[in-house]
C-alpha atoms as a PDB file:
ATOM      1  CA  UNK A   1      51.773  53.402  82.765  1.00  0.00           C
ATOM      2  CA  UNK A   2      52.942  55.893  80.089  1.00  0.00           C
ATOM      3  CA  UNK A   3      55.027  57.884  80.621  1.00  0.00           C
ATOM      4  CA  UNK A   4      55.782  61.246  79.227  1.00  0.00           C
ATOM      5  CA  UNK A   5      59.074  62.614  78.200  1.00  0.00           C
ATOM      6  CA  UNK A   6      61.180  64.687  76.300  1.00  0.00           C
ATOM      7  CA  UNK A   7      64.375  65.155  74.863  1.00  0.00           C
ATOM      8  CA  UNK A   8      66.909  68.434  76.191  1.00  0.00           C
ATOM      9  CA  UNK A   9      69.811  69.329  76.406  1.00  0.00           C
ATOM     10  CA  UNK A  10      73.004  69.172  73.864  1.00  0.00           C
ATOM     11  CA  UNK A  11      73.709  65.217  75.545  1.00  0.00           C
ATOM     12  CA  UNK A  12      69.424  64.500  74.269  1.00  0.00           C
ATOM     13  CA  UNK A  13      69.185  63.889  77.940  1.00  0.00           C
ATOM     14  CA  UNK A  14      65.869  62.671  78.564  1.00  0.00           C
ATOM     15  CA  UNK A  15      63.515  63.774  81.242  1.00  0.00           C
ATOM     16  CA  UNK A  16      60.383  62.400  82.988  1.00  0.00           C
ATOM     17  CA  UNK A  17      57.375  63.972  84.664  1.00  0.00           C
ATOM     18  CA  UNK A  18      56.286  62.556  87.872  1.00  0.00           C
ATOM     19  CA  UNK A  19      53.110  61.393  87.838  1.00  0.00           C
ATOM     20  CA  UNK A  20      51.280  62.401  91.051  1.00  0.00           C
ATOM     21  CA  UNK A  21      49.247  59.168  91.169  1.00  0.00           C
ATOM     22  CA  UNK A  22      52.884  57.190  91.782  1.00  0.00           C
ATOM     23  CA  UNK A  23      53.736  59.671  94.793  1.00  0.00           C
ATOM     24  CA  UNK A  24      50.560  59.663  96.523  1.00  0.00           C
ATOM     25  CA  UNK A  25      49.145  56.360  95.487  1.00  0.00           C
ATOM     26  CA  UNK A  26      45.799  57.201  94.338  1.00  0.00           C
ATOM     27  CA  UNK A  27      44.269  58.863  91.690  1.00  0.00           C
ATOM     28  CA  UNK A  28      44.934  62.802  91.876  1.00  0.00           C
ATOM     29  CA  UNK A  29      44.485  65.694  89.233  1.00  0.00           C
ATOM     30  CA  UNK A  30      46.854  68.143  88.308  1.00  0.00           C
ATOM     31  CA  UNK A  31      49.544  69.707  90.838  1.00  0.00           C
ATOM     32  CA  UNK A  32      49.158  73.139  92.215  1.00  0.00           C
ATOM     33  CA  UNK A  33      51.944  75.626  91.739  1.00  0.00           C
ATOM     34  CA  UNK A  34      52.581  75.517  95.589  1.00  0.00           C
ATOM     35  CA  UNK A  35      52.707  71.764  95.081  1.00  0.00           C
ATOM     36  CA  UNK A  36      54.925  71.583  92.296  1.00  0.00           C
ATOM     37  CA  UNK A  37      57.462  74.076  94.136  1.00  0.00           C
ATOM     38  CA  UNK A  38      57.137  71.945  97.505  1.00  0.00           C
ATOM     39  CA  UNK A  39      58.262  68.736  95.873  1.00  0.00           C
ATOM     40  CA  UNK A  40      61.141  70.113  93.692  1.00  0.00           C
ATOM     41  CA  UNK A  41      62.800  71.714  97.243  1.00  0.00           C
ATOM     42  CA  UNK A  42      62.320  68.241  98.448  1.00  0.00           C
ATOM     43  CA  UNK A  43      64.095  66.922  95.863  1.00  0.00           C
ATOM     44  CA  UNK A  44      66.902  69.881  95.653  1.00  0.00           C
ATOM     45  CA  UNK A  45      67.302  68.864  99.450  1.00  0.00           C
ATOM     46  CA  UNK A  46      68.356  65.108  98.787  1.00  0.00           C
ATOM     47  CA  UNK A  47      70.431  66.972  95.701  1.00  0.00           C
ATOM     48  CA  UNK A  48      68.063  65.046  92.979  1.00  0.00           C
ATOM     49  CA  UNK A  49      68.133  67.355  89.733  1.00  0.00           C
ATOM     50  CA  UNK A  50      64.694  68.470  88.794  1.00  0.00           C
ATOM     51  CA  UNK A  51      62.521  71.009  87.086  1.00  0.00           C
ATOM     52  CA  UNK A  52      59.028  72.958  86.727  1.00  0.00           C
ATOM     53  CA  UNK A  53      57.225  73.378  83.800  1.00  0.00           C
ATOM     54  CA  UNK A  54      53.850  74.735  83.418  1.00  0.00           C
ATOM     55  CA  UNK A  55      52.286  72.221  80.488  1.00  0.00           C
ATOM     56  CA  UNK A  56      48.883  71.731  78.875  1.00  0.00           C
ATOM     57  CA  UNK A  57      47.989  69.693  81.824  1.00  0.00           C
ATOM     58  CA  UNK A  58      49.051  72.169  84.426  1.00  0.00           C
ATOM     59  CA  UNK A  59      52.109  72.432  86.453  1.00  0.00           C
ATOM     60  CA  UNK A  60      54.595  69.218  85.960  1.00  0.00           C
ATOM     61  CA  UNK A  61      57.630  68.612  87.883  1.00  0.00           C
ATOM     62  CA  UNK A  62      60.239  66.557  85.475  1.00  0.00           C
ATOM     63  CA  UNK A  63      63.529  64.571  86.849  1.00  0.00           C
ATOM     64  CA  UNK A  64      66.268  62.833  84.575  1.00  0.00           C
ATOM     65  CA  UNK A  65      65.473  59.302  83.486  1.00  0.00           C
ATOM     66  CA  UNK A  66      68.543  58.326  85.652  1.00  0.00           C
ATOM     67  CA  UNK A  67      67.108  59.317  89.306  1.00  0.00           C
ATOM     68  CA  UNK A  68      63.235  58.861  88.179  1.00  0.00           C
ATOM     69  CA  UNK A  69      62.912  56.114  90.429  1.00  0.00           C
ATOM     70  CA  UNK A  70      65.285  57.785  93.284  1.00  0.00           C
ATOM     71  CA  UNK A  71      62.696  60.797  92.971  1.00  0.00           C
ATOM     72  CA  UNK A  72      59.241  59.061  93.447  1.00  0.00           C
ATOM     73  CA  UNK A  73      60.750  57.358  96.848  1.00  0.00           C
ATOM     74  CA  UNK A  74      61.714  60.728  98.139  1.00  0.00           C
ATOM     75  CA  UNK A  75      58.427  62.071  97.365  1.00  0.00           C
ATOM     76  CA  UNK A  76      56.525  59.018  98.764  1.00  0.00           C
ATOM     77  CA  UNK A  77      58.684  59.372 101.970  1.00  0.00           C
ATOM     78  CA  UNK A  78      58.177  62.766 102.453  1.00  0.00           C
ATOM     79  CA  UNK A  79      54.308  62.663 101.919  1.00  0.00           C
ATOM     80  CA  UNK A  80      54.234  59.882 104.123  1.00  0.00           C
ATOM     81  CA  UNK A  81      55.816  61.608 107.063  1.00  0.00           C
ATOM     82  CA  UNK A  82      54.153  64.624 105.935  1.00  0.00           C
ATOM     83  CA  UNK A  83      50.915  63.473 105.880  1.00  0.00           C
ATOM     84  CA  UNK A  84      49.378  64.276 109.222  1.00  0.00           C
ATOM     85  CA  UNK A  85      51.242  68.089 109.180  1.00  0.00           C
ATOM     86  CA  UNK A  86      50.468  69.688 111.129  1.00  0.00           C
ATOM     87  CA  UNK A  87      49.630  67.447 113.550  1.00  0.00           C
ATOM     88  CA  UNK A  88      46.092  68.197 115.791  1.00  0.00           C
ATOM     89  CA  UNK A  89      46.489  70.635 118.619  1.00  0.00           C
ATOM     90  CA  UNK A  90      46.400  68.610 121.711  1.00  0.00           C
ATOM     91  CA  UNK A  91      42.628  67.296 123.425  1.00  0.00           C
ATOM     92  CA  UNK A  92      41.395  70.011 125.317  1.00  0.00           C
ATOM     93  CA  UNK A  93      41.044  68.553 129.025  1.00  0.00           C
ATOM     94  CA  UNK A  94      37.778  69.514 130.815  1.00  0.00           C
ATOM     95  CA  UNK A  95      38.366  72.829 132.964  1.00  0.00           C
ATOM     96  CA  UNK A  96      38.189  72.220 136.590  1.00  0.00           C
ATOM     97  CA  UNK A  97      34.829  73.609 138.078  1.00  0.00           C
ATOM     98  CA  UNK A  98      36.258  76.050 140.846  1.00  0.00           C
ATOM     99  CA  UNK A  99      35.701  79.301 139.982  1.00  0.00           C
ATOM    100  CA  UNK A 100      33.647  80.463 142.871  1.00  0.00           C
ATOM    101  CA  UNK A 101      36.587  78.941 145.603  1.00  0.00           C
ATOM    102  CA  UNK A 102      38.894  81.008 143.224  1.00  0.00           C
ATOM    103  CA  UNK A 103      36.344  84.054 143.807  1.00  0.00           C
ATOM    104  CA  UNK A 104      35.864  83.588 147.448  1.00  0.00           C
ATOM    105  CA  UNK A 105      39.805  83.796 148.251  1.00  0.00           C
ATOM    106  CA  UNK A 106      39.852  87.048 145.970  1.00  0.00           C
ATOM    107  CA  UNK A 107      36.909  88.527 148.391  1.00  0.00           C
ATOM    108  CA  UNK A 108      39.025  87.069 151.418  1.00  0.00           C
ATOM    109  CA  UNK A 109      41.786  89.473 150.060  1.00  0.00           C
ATOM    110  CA  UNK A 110      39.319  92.493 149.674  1.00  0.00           C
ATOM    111  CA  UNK A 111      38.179  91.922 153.332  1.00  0.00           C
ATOM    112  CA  UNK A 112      41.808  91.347 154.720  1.00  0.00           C
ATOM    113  CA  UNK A 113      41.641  94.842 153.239  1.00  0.00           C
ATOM    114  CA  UNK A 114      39.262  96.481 154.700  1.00  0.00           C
ATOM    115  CA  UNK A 115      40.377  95.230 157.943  1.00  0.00           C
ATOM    116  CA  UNK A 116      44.106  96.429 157.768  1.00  0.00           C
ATOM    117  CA  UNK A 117      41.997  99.562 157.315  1.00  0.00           C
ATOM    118  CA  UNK A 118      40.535  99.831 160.590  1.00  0.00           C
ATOM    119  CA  UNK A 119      41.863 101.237 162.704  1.00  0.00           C
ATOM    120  CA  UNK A 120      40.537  99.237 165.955  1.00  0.00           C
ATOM    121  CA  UNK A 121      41.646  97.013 168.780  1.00  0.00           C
ATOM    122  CA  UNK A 122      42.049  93.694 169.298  1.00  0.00           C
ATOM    123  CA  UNK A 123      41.730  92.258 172.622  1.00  0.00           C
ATOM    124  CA  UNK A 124      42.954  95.360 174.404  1.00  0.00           C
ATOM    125  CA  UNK A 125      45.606  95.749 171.364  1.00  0.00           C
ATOM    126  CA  UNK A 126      45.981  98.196 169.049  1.00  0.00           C
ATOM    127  CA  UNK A 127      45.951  97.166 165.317  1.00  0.00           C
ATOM    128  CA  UNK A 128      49.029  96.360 164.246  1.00  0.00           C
ATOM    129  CA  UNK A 129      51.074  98.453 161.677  1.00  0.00           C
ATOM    130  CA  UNK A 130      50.204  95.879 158.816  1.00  0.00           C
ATOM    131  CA  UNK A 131      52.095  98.094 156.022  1.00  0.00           C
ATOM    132  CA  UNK A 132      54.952  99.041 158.117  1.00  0.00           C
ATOM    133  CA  UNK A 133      55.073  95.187 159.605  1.00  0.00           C
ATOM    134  CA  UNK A 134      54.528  93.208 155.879  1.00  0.00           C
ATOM    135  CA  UNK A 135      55.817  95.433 153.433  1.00  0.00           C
ATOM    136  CA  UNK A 136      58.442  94.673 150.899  1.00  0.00           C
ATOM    137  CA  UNK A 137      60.956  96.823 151.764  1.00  0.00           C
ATOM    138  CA  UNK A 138      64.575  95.309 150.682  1.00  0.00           C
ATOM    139  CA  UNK A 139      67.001  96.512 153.178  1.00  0.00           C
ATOM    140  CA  UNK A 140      64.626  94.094 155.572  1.00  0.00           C
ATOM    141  CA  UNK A 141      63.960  91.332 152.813  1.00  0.00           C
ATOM    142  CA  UNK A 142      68.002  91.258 152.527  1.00  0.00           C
ATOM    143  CA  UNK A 143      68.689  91.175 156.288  1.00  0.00           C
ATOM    144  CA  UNK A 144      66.649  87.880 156.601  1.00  0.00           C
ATOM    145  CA  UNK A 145      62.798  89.118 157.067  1.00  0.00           C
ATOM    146  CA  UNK A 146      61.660  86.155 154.337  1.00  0.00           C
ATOM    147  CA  UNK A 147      58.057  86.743 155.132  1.00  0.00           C
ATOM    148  CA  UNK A 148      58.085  89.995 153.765  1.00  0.00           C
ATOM    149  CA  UNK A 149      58.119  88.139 150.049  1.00  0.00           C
ATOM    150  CA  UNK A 150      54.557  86.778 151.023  1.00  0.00           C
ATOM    151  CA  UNK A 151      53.053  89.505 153.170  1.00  0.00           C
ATOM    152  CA  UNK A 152      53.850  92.422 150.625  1.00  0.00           C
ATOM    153  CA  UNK A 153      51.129  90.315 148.198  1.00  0.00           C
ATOM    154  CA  UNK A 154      48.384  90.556 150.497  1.00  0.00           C
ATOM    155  CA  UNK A 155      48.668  94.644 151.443  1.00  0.00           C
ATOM    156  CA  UNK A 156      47.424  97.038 149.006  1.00  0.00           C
ATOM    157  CA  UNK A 157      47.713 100.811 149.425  1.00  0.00           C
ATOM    158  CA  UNK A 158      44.733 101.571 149.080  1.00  0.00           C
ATOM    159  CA  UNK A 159      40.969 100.466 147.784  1.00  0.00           C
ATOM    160  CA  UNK A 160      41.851 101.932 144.221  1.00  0.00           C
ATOM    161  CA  UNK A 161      45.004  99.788 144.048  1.00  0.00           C
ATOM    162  CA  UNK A 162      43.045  96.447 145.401  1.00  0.00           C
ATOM    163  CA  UNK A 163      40.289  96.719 142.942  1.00  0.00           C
ATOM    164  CA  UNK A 164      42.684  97.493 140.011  1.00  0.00           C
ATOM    165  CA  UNK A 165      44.532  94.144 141.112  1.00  0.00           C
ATOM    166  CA  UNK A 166      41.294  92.268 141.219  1.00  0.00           C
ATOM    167  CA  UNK A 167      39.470  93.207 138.928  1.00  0.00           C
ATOM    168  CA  UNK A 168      42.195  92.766 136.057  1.00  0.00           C
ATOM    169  CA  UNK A 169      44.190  89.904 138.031  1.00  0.00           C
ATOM    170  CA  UNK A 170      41.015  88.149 139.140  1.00  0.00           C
ATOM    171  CA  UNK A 171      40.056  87.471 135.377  1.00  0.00           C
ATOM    172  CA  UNK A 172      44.067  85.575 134.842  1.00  0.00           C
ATOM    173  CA  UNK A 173      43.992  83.736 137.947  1.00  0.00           C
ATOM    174  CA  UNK A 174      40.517  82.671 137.559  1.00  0.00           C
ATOM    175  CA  UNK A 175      41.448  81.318 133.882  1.00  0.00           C
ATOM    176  CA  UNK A 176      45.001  79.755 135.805  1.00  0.00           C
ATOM    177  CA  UNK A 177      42.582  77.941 138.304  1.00  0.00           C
ATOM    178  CA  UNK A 178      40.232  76.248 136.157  1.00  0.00           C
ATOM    179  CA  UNK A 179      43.314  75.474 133.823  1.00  0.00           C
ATOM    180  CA  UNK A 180      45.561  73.541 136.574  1.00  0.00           C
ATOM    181  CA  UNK A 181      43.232  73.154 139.545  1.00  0.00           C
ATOM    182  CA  UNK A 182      43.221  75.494 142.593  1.00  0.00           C
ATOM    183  CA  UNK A 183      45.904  74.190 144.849  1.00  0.00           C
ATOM    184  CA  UNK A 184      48.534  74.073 142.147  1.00  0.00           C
ATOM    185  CA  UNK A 185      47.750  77.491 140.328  1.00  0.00           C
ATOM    186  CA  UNK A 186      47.857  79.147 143.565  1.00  0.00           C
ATOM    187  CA  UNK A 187      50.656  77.540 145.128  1.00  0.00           C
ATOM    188  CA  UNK A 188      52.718  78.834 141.492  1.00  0.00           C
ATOM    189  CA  UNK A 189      50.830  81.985 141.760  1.00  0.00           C
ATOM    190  CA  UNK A 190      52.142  82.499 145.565  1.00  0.00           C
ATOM    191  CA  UNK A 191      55.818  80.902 143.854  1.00  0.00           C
ATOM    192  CA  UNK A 192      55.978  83.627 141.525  1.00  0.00           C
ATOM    193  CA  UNK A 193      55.004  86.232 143.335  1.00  0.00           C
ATOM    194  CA  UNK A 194      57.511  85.627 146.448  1.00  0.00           C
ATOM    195  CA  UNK A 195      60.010  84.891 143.919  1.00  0.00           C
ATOM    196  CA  UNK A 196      59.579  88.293 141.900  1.00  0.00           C
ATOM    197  CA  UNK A 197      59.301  90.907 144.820  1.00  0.00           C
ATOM    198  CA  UNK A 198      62.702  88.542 146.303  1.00  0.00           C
ATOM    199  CA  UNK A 199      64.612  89.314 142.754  1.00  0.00           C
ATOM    200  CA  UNK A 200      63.210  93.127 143.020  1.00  0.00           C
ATOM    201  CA  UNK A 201      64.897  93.577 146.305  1.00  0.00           C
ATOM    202  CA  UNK A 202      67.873  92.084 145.279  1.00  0.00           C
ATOM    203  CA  UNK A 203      68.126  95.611 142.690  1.00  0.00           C
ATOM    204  CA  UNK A 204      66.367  98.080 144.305  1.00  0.00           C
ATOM    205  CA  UNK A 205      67.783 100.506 146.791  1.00  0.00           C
ATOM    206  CA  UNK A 206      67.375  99.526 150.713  1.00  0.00           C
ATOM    207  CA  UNK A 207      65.281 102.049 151.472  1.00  0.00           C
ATOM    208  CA  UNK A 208      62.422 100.607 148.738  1.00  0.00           C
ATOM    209  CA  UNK A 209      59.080  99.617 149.389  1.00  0.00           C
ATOM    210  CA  UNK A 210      56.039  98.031 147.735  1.00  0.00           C
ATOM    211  CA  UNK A 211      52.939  96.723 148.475  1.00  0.00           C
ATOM    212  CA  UNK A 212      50.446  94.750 145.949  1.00  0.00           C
ATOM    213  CA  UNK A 213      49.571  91.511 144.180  1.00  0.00           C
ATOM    214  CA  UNK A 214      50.436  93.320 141.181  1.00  0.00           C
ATOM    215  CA  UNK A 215      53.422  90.795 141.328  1.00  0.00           C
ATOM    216  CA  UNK A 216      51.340  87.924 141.760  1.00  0.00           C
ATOM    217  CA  UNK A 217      49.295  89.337 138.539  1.00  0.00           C
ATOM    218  CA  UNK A 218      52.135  89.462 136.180  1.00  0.00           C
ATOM    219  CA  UNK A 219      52.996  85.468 137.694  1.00  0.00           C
ATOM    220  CA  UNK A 220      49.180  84.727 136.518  1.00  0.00           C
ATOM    221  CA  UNK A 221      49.894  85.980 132.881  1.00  0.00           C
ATOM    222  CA  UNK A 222      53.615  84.795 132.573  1.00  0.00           C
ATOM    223  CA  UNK A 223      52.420  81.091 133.635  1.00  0.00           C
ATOM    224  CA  UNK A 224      49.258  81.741 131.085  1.00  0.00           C
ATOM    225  CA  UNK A 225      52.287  82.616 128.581  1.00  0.00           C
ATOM    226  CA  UNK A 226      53.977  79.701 129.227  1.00  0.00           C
ATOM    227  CA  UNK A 227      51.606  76.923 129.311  1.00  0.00           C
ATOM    228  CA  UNK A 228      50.266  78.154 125.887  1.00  0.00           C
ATOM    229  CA  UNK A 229      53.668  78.566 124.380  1.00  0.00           C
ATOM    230  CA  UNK A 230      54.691  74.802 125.571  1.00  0.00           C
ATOM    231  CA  UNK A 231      51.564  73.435 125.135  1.00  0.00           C
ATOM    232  CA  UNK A 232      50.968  74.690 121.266  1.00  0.00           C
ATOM    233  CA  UNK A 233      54.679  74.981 120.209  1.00  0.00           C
ATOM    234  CA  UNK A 234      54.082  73.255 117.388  1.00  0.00           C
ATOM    235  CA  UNK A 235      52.083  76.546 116.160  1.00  0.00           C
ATOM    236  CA  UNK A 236      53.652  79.298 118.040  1.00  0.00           C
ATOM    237  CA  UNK A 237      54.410  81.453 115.151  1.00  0.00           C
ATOM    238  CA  UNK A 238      50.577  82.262 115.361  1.00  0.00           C
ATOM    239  CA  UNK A 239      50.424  82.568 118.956  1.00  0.00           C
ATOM    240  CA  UNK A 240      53.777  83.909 120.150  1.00  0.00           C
ATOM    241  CA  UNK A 241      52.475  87.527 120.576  1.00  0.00           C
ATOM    242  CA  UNK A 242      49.467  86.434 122.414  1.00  0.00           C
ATOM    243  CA  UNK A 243      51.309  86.462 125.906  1.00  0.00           C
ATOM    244  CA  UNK A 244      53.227  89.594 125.176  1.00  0.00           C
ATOM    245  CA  UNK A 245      50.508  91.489 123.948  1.00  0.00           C
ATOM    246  CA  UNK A 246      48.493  90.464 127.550  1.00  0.00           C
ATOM    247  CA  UNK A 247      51.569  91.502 129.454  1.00  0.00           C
ATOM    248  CA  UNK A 248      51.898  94.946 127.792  1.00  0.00           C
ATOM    249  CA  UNK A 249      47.977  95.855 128.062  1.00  0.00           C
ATOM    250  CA  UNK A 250      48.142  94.789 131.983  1.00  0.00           C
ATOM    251  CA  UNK A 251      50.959  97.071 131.971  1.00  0.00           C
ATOM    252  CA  UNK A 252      49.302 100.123 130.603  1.00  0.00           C
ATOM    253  CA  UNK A 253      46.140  99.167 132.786  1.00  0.00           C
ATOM    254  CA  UNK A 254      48.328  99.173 135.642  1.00  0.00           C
ATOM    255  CA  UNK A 255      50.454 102.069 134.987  1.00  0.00           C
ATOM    256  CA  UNK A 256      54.032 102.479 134.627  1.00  0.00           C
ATOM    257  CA  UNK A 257      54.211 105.443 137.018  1.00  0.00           C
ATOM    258  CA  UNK A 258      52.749 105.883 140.366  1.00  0.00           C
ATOM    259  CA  UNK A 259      53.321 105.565 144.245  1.00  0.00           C
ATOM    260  CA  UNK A 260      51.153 102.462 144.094  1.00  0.00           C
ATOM    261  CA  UNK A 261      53.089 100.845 141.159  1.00  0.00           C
ATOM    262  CA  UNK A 262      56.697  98.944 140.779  1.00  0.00           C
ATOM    263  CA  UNK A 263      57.905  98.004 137.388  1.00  0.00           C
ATOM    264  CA  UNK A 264      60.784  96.022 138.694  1.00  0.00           C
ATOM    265  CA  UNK A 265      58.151  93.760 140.681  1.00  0.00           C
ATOM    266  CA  UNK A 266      55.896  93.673 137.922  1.00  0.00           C
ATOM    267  CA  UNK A 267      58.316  92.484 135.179  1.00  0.00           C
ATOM    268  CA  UNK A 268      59.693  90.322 137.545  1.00  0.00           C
ATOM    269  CA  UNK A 269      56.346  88.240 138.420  1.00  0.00           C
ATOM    270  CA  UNK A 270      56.061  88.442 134.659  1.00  0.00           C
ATOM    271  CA  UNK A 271      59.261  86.595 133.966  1.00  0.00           C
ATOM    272  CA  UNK A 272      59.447  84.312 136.742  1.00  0.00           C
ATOM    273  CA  UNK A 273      55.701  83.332 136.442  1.00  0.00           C
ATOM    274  CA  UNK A 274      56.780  81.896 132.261  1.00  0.00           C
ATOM    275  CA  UNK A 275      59.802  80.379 134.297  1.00  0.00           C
ATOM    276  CA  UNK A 276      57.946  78.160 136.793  1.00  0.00           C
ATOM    277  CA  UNK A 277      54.737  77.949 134.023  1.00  0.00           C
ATOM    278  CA  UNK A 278      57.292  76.342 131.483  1.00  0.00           C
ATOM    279  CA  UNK A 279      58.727  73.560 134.303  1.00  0.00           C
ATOM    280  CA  UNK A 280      54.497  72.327 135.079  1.00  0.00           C
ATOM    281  CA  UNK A 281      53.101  72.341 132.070  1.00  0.00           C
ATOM    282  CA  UNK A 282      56.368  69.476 130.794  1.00  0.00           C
ATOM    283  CA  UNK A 283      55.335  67.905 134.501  1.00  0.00           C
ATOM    284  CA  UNK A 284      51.609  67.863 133.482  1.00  0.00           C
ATOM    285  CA  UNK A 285      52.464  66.512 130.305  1.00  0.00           C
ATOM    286  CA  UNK A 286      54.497  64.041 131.702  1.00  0.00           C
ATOM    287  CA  UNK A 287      52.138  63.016 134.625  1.00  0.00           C
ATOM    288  CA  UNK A 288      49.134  64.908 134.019  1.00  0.00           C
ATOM    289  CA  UNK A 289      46.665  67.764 136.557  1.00  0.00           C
ATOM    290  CA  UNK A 290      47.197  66.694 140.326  1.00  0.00           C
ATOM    291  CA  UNK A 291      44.224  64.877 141.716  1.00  0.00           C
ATOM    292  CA  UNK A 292      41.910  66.045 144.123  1.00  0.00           C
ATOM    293  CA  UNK A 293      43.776  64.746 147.109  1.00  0.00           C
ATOM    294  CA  UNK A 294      47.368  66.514 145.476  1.00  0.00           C
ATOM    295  CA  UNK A 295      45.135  69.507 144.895  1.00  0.00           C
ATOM    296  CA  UNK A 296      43.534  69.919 148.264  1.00  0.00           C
ATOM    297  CA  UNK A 297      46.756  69.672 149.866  1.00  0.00           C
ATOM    298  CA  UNK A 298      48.485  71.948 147.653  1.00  0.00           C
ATOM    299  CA  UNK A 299      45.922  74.644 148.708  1.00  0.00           C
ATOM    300  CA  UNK A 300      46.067  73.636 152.032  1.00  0.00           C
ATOM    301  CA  UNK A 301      49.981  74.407 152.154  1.00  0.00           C
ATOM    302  CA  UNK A 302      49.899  77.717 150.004  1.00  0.00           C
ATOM    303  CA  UNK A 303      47.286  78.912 152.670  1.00  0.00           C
ATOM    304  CA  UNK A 304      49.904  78.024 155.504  1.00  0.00           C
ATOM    305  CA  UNK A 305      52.409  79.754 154.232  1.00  0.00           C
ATOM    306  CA  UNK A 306      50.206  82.975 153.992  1.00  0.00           C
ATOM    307  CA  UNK A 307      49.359  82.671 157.801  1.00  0.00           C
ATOM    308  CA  UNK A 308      52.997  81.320 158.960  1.00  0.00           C
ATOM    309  CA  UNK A 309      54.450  84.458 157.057  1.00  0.00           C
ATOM    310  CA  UNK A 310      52.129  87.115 158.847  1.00  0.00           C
ATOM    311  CA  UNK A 311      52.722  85.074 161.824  1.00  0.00           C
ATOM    312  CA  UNK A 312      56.347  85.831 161.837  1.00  0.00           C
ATOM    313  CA  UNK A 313      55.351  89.189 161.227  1.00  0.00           C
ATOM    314  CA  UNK A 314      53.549  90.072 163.866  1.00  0.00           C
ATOM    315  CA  UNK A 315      55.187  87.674 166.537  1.00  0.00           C
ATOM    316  CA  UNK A 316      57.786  90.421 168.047  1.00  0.00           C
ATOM    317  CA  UNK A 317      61.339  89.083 167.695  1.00  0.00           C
ATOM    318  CA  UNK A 318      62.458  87.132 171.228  1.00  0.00           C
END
């Protein structure tokens, strides 16, 4: 093939133009400007001496006759390596079909509700004090009362406050559900939750109190935030503000003020849910969405440790 060239330089040091058809191996037409630019950093990385000229033929890149044949090998090896970037965004796995179980456990919530509401008897006993009992106070969370973490998630202060929770939480942890399967999105949903209102106590004063699945709401969008960041970090400079943007709007929807709102819980839910979101999407990469069975019993043992923690609640001590 002939080759063009021409003489620079006080030395008449000649120079060549790569030919694109040697570097790609096939016929191609002239290189683009962003081409042209892309190879000679290659080359200035592997410290080959180069240059771009814009000729009758379009842009040219041009190398000394001396590393000619140094140059097209570091081209063909970095279009080789290159040529599948960016790689394909992972297969989308089918979505797992439970929606309405995810919507019947939100309506359980709303009628656990409206029964902490009444105020009735039950079996010649009066109703327990179910905010007094399962709230997440932290003088009591720090002296021992563990089921507090749980308990505090399933109170809400009052119908406003539930319907806020479930109407902008429902739509995360229905997404979460279908995304992981129900026993394993609720059993890090409960996770996060416990965890977040345990790390609140740890900084509030004694004497504070909360009540809410707010918590468990910020879990749902930090493990949403997580499995997206993990699962596309090949193109997370296009989707990095995707989680924090969700996070502040659910903040503002929330409020930031309020007797019915805590920040601390909030932002921790938030940053323990990326925490434990991060550790099972590499698990599910590694061994993939539990089975049925896994999934099942997963749900099974979340619900237990609902019912064991308001059974320790309303048990009296001795």
């Amino acid at each position: 093939m002939e080759r063009e060239s021409e003489q620079i330089g006080a030395q008449g040091e000649e120079w060549l133009v790569i030919p694109p058809e040697l570097v790609e191996g096939r016929l191609s037409g002239a290189l683009s400007e962003r081409q042209v630019r892309l190879w000679a950093l290659v080359l200035d990385a592997r410290s080959v001496p180069c240059r771009i000229e814009h000729g009758e033929r379009g842009w040219e890149l041009l190398v000394p006759t001396g590393v000619f044949d140094a140059a097209i090998n570091e081209l063909r090896l970095f279009t080789e390596q290159n040529r599948r970037w960016p790689p394909a965004p992972p297969s989308a796995h089918p979505l797992a079909e439970n929606t309405l179980a995810t919507l019947s456990v939100l309506l359980l919530v709303a009628t656990f509700h409206n029964l902490v509401q009444l105020d009735a008897t039950f079996f010649g006993t009066y109703s327990p004090a179910w905010i007094a009992l399962g709230s997440a106070r932290a003088a009591k969370i720090l002296e021992g009362e563990w089921w507090r973490l749980v308990t505090a998630l399933t109170l809400h202060a009052d119908g406003l406050h539930l319907l806020s929770n479930l109407a902008i939480g429902g739509f995360f942890i229905v997404l979460l559900c279908r995304e992981l399967g129900s026993g394993l999105a609720w059993g890090l949903l409960l996770a996060s939750g416990a965890l977040g209102n345990m790390a609140n106590a740890w900084v509030q004063p004694p004497g504070h109190s909360s009540v809410g699945a707010s918590t468990l709401v910020f879990g749902a969008v930090g493990l949403l935030a997580a499995i997206s960041m993990l699962r596309y970090r090949r193109r997370l400079q296009r989707r990095w503000p995707l989680p924090v943007a969700a996070a502040l709007a659910l903040l503002a929807l929330l409020g930031t003020e309020g007797r019915n709102t805590d920040l601390g819980a909030h932002l921790f839910g938030f940053a323990f849910g990326i925490g434990l979101g991060l550790l099972a999407e590499h698990l599910l990469g590694r061994y993939g969405r539990p089975g049925r069975l896994l999934n099942a019993l997963l749900a099974l043992f979340s619900a237990m440790v609902v019912v064991a923690a308001w059974w320790w609640a309303l048990v009296p001590e001795g």
